[in-house]
N, C-alpha and C. Protein backbone atom coordinates (compact mmCIF):
# COMPACT_ATOMS: atom_id res chain seq x y z
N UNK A 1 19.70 4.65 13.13
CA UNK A 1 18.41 4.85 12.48
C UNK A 1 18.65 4.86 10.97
N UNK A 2 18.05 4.06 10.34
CA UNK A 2 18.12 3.92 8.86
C UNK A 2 17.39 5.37 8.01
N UNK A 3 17.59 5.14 6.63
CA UNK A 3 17.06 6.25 5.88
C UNK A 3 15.65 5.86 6.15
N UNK A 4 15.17 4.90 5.94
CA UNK A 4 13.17 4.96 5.78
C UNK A 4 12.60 5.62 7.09
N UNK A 5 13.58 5.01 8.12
CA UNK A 5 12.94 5.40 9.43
C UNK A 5 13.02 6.43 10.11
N UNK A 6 14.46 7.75 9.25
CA UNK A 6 14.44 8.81 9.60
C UNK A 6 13.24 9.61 8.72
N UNK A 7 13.33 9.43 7.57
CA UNK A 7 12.09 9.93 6.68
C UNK A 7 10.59 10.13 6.88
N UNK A 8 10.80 8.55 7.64
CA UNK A 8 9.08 8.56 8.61
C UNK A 8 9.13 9.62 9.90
N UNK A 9 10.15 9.51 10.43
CA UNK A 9 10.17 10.49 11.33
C UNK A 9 9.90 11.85 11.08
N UNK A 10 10.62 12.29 10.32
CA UNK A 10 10.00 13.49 10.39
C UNK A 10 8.92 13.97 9.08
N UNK A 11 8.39 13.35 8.61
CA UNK A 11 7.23 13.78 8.31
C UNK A 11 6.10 13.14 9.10
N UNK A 12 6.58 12.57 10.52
CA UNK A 12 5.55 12.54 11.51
C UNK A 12 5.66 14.00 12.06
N UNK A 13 6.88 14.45 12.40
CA UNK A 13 7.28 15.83 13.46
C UNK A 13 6.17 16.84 12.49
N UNK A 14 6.74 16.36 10.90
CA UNK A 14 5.88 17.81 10.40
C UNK A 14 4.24 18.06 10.71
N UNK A 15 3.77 16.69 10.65
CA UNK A 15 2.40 16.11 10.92
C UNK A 15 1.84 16.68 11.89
N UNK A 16 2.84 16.79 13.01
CA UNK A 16 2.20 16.64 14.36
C UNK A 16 2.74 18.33 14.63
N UNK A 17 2.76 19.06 13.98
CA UNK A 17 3.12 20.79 14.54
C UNK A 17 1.93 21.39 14.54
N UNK A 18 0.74 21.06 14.27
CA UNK A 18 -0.75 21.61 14.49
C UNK A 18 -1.53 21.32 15.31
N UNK A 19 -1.09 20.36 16.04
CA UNK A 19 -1.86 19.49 16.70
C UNK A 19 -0.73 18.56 18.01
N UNK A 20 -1.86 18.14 18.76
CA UNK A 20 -1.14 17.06 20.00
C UNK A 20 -0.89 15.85 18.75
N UNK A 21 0.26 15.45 20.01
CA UNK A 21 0.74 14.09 19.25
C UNK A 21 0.04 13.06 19.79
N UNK A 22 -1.14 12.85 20.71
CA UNK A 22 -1.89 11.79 20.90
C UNK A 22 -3.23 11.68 20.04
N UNK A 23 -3.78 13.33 19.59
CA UNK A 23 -4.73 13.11 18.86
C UNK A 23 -4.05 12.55 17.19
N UNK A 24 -2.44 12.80 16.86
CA UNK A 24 -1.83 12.55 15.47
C UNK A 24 -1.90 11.15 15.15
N UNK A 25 -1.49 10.99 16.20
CA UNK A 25 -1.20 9.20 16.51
C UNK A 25 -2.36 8.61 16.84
N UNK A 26 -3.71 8.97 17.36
CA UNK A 26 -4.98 8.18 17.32
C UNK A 26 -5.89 8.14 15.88
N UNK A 27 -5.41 9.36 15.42
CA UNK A 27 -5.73 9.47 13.68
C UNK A 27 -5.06 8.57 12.91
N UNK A 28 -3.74 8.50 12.97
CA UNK A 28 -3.29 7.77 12.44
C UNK A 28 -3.30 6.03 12.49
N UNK A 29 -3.57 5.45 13.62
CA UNK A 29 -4.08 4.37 13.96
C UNK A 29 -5.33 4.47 13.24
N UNK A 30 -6.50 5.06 13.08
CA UNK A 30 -7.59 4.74 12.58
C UNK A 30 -7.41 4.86 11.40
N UNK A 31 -6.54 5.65 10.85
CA UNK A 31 -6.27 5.97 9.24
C UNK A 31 -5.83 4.69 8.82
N UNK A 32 -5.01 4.04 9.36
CA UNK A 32 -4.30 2.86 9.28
C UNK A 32 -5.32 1.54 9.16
N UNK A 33 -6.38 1.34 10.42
CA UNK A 33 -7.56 0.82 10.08
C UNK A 33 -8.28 0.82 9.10
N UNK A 34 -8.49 2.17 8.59
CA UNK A 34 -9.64 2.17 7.27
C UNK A 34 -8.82 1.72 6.15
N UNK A 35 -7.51 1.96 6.14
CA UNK A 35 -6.52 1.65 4.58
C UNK A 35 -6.47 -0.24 4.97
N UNK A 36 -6.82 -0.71 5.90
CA UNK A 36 -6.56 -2.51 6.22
C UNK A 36 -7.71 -2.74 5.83
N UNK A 37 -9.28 -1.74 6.31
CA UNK A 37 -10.24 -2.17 6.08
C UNK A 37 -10.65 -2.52 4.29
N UNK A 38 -10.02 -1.08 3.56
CA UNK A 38 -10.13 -1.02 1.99
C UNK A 38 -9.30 -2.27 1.69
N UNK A 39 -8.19 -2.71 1.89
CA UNK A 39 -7.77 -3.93 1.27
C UNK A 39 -8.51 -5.15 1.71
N UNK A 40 -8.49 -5.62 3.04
CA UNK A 40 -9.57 -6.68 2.93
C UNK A 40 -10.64 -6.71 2.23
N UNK A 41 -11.68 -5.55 2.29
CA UNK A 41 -12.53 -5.28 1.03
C UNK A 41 -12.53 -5.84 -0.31
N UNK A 42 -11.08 -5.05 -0.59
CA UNK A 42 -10.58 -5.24 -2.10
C UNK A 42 -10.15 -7.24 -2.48
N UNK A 43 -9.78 -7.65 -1.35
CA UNK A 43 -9.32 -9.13 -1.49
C UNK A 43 -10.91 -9.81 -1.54
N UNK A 44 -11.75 -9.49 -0.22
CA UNK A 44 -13.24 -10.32 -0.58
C UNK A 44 -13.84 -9.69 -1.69
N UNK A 45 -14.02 -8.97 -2.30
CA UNK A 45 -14.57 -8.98 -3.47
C UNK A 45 -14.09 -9.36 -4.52
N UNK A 46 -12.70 -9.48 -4.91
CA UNK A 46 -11.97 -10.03 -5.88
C UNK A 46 -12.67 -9.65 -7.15
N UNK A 47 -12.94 -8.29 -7.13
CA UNK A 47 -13.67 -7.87 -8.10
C UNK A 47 -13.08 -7.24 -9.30
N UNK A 48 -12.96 -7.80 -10.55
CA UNK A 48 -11.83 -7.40 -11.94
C UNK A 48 -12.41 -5.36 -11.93
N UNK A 49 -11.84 -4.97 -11.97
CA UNK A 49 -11.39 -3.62 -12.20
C UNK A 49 -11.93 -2.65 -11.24
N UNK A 50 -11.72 -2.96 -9.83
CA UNK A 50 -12.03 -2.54 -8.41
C UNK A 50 -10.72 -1.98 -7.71
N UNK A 51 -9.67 -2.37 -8.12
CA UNK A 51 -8.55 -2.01 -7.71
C UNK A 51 -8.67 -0.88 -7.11
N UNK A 52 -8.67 0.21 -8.29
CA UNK A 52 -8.86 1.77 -7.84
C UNK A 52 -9.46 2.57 -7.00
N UNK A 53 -10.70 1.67 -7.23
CA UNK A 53 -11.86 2.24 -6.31
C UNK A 53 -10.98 1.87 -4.73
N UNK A 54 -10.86 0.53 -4.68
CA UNK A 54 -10.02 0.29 -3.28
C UNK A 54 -8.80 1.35 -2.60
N UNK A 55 -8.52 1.94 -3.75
CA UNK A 55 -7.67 2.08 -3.37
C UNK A 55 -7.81 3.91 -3.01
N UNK A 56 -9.05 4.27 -3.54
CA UNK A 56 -9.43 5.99 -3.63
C UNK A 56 -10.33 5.71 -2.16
N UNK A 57 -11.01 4.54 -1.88
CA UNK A 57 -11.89 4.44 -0.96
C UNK A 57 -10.99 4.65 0.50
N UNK A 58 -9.79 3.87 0.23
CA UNK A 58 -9.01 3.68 1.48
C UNK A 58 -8.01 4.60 1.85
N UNK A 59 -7.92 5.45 0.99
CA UNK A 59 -7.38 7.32 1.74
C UNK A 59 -8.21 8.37 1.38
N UNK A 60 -9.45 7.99 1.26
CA UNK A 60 -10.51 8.83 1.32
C UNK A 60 -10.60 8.62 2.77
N UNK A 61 -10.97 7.60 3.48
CA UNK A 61 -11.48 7.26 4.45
C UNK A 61 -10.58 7.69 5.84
N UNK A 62 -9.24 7.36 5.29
CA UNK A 62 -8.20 7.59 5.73
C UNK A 62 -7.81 9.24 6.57
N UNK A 63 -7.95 9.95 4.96
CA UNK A 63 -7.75 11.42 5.52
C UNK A 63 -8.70 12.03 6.08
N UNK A 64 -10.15 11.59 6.46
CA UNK A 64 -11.35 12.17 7.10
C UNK A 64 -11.15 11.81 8.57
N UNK A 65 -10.20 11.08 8.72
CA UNK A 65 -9.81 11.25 10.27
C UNK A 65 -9.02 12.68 10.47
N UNK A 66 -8.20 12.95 9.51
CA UNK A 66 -7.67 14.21 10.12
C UNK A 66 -6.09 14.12 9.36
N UNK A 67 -5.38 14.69 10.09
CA UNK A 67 -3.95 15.03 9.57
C UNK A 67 -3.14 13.78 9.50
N UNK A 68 -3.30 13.04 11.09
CA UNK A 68 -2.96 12.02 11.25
C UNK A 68 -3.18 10.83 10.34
N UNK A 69 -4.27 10.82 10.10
CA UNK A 69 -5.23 9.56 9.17
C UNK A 69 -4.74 9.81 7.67
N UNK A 70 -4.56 10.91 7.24
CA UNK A 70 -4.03 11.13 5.66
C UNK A 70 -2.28 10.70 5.77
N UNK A 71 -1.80 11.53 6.90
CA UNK A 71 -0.25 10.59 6.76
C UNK A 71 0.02 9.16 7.08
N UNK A 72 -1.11 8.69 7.52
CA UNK A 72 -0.65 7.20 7.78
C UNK A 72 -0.99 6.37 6.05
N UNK A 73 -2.14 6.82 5.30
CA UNK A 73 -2.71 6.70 4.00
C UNK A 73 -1.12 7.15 2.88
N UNK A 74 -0.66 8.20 3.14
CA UNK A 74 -0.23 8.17 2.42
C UNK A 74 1.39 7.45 2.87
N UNK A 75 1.84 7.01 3.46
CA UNK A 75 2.96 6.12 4.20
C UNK A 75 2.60 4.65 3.78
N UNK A 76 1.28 4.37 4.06
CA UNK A 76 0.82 2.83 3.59
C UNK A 76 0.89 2.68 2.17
N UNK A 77 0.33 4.03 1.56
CA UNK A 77 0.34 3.76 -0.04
C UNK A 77 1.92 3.91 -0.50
N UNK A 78 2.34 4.82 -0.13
CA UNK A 78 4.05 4.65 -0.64
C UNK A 78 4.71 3.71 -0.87
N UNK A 79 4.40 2.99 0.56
CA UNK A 79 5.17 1.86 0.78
C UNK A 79 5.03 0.34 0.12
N UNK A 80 3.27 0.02 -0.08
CA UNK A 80 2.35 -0.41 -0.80
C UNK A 80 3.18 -0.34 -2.47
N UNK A 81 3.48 0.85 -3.07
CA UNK A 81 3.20 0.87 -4.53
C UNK A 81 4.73 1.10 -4.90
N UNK A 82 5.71 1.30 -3.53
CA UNK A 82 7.30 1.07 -3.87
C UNK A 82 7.50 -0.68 -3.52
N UNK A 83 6.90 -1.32 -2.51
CA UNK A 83 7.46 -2.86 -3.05
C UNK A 83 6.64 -3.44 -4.00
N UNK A 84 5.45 -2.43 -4.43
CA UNK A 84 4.93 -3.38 -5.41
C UNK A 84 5.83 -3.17 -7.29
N UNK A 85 6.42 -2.09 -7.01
CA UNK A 85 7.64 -1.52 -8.14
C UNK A 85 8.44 -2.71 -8.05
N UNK A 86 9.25 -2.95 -6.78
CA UNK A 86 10.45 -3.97 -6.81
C UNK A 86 9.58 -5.25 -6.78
N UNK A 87 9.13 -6.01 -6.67
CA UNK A 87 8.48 -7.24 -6.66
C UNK A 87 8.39 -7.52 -7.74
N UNK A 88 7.11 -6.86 -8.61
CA UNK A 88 6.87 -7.20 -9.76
C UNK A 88 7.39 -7.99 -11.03
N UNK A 89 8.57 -6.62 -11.22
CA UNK A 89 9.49 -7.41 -12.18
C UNK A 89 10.26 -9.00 -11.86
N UNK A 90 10.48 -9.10 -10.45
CA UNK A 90 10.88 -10.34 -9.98
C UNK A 90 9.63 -11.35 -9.96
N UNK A 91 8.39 -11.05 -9.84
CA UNK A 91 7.61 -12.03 -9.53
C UNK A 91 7.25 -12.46 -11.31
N UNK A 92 6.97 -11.35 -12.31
CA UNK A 92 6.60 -12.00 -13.27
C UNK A 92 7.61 -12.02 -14.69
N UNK A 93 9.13 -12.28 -13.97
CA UNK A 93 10.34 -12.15 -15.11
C UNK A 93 10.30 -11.01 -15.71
N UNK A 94 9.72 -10.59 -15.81
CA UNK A 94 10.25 -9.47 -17.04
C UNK A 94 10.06 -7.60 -16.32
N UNK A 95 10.31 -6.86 -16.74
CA UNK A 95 10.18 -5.43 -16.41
C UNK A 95 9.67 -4.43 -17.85
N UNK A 96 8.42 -4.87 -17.92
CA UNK A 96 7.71 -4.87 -18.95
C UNK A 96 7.38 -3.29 -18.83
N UNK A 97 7.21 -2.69 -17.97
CA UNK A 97 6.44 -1.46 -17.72
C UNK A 97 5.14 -1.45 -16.88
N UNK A 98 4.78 -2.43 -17.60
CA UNK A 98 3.18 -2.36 -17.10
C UNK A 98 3.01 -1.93 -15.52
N UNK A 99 3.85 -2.46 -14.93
CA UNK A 99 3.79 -2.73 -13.27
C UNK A 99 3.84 -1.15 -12.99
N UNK A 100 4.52 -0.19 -13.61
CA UNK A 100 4.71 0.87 -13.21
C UNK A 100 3.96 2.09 -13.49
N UNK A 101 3.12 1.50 -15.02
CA UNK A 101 1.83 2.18 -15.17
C UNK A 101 0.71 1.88 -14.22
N UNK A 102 0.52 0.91 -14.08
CA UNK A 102 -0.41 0.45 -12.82
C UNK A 102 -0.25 1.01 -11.23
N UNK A 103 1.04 1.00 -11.09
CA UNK A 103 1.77 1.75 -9.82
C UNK A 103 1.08 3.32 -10.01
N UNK A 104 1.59 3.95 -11.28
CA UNK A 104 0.96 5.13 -11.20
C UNK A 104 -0.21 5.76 -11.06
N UNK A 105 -1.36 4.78 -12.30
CA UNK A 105 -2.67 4.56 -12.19
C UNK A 105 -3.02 4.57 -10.37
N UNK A 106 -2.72 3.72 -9.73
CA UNK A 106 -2.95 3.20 -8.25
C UNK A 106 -2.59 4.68 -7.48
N UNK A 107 -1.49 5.60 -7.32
CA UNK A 107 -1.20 6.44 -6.62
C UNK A 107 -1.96 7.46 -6.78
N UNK A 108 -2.51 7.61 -8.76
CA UNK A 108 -3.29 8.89 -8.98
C UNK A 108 -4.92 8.56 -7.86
N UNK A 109 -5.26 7.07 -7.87
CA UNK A 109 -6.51 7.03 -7.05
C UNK A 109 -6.26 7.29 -5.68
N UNK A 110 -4.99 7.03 -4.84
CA UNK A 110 -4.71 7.19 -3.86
C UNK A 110 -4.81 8.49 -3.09
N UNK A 111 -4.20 9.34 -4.49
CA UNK A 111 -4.08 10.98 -4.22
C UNK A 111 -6.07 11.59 -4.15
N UNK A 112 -6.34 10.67 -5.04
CA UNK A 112 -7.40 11.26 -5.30
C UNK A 112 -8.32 11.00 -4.30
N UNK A 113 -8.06 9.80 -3.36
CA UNK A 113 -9.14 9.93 -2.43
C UNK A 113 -9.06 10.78 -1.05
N UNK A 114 -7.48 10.88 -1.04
CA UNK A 114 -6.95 11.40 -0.15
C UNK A 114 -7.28 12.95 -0.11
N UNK A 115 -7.31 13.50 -1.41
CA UNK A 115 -7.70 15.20 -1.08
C UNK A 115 -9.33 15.58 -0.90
N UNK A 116 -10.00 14.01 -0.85
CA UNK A 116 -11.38 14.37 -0.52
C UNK A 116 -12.49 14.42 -1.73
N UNK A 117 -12.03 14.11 -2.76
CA UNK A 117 -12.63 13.51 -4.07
C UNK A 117 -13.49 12.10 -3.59
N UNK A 118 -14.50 12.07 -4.19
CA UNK A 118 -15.42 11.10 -4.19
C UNK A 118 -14.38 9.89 -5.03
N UNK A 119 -14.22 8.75 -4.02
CA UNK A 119 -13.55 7.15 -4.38
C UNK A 119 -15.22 6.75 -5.35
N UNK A 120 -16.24 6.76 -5.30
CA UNK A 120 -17.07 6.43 -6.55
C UNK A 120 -16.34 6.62 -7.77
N UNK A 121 -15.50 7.87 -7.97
CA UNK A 121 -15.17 8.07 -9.23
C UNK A 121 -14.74 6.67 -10.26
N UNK A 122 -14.06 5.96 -8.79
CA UNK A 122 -13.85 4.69 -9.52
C UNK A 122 -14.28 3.18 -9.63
N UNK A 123 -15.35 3.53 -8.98
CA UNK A 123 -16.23 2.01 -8.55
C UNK A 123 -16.65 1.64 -9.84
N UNK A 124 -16.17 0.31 -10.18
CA UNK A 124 -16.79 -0.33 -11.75
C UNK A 124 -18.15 -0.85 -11.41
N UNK A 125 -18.74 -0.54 -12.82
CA UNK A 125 -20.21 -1.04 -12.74
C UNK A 125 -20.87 -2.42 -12.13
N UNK A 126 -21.30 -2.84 -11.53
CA UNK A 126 -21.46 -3.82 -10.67
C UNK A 126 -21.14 -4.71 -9.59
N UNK A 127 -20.33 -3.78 -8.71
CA UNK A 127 -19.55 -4.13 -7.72
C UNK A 127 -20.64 -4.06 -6.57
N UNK A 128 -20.61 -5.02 -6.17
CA UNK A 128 -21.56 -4.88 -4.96
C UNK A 128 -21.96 -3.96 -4.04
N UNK A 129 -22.77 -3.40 -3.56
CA UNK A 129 -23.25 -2.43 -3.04
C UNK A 129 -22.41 -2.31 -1.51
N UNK A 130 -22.13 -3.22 -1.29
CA UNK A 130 -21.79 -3.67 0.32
C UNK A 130 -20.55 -2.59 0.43
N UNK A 131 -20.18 -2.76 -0.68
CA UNK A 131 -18.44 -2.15 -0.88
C UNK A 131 -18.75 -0.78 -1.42
């Protein structure tokens, strides 16, 4: 068993000490749904400074399933905003910073939707209602 996959492990075990592990794991499947649903979202709208909102919307949504649904949100976003750290600098030559202010920017919305803060906070002015 590798390091990522012992790591996931047990902050599933910790996850699941309040609760059955079928209701952890059915939360977490749906948590997992709503964080696929916020990015498809975020790709059809292709909307310039929506990012955030996508991204407060989709562990907002996430952790209102429950214990389960916030650890799968926050596992997707980790994982999400650590290859988007290593990529970056490879995809656009340089290791400018930017990628990692943006990384941070992205996690503060993540956190923020996740503890149950309104994701409006970050919806830019004219983004379609649908979303």
């Amino acid at each position: 068993m590798n390091l990522s996959t012992s790591i996931i492990f047990c902050f599933l075990i910790l996850g699941v000490s309040s609760q059955g592990w079928g209701t952890f794991l059915k939360e977490a499947g749906q948590g997992a749904k709503d964080m696929w649903r916020a990015y498809s979202d975020m790709r059809e709208a292709n909307y310039i400074g929506a990012d955030k909102y996508f991204h407060a919307r989709g562990n907002y949504d996430a952790a209102q399933r429950g214990p389960g649904g916030a650890w799968a949100a926050k596992v997707i976003s980790d994982a999400r905003e650590g290859i988007q750290r290593f990529t970056d600098p490879l995809l656009k030559g340089t290791s400018s910073g930017k990628g990692r202010e943006d990384s941070k920017a992205d996690q503060f919305a993540n956190e923020w939707g996740r503890s149950g803060k309104d994701p409006n906070h970050f919806r830019p002015p004219g983004l379609p209602d649908k979303y």
